[in-house]
Protein backbone atom coordinates (compact mmCIF):
# COMPACT_ATOMS: atom_id res chain seq x y z
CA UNK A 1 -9.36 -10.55 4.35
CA UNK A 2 -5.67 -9.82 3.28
CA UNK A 3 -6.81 -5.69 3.42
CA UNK A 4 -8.14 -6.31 6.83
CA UNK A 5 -5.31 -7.64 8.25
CA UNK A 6 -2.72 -5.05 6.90
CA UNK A 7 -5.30 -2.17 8.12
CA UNK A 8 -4.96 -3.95 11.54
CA UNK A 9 -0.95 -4.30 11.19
CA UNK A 10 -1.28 -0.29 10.48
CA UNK A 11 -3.64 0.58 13.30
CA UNK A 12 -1.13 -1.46 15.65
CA UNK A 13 1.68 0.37 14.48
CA UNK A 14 2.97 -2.50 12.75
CA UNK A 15 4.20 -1.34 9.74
CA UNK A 16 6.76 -3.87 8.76
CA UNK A 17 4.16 -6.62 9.29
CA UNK A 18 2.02 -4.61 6.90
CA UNK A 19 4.72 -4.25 4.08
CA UNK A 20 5.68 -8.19 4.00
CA UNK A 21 1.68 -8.78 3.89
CA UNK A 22 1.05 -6.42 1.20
CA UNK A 23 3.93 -6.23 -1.24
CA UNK A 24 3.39 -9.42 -2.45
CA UNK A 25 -0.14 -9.26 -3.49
CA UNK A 26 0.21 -5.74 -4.82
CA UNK A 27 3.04 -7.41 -6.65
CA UNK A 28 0.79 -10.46 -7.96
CA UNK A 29 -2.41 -7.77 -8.75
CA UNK A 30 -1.06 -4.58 -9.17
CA UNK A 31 -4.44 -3.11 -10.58
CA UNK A 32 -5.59 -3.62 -6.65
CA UNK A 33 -5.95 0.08 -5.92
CA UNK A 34 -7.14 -0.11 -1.94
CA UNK A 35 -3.90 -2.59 -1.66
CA UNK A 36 -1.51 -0.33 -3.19
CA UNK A 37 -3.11 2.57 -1.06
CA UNK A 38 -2.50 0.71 2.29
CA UNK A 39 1.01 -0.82 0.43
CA UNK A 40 1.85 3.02 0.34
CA UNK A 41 0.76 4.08 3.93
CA UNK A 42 2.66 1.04 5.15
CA UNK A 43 5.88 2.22 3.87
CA UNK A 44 4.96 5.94 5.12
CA UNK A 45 4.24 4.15 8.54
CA UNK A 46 7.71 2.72 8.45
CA UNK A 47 9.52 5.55 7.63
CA UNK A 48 10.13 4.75 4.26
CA UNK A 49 9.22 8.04 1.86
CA UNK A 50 10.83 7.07 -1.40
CA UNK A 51 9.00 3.29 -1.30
CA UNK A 52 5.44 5.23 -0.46
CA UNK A 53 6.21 7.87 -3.46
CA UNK A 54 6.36 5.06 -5.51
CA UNK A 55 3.16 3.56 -4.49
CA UNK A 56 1.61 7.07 -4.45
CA UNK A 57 2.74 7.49 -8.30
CA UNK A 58 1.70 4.32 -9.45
CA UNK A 59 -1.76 4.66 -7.65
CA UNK A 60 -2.64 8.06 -9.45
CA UNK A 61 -1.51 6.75 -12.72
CA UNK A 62 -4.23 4.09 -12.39
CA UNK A 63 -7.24 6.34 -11.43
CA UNK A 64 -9.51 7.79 -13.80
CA UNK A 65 -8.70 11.39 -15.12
CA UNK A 66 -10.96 14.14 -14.97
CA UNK A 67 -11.74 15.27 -18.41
């Protein structure tokens, strides 16, 4: 439910709505890998590069190499 609402914050161009919805359940389960994701596009919604880098960064450090 929480992901739905912050893809409907993005969709309305509502990016700082989606940020204060997401960062604190990314924060609580940080393993949450479609969070983060939308957590990251949030912050590149809102003009904020450097915050979605570090979303970005931390996502493909928790997905599964390629042997």
């Amino acid at each position: 439910m929480i992901t739905a609402l912050g893809v409907y914050y993005l969709q309305a161009n509502r990016a700082p709505a989606a940020i204060q919805l997401l960062a604190p359940v990314v924060t609580r389960m940080p393993r949450f890998v479609y969070g983060r994701f939308l957590l990251g596009s949030a912050y590149l919604a809102g003009e904020r590069p450097t915050e979605a880098l570090e979303q970005f960064t931390a996502l493909e450090q928790q997905l599964p190499r390629e042997p």
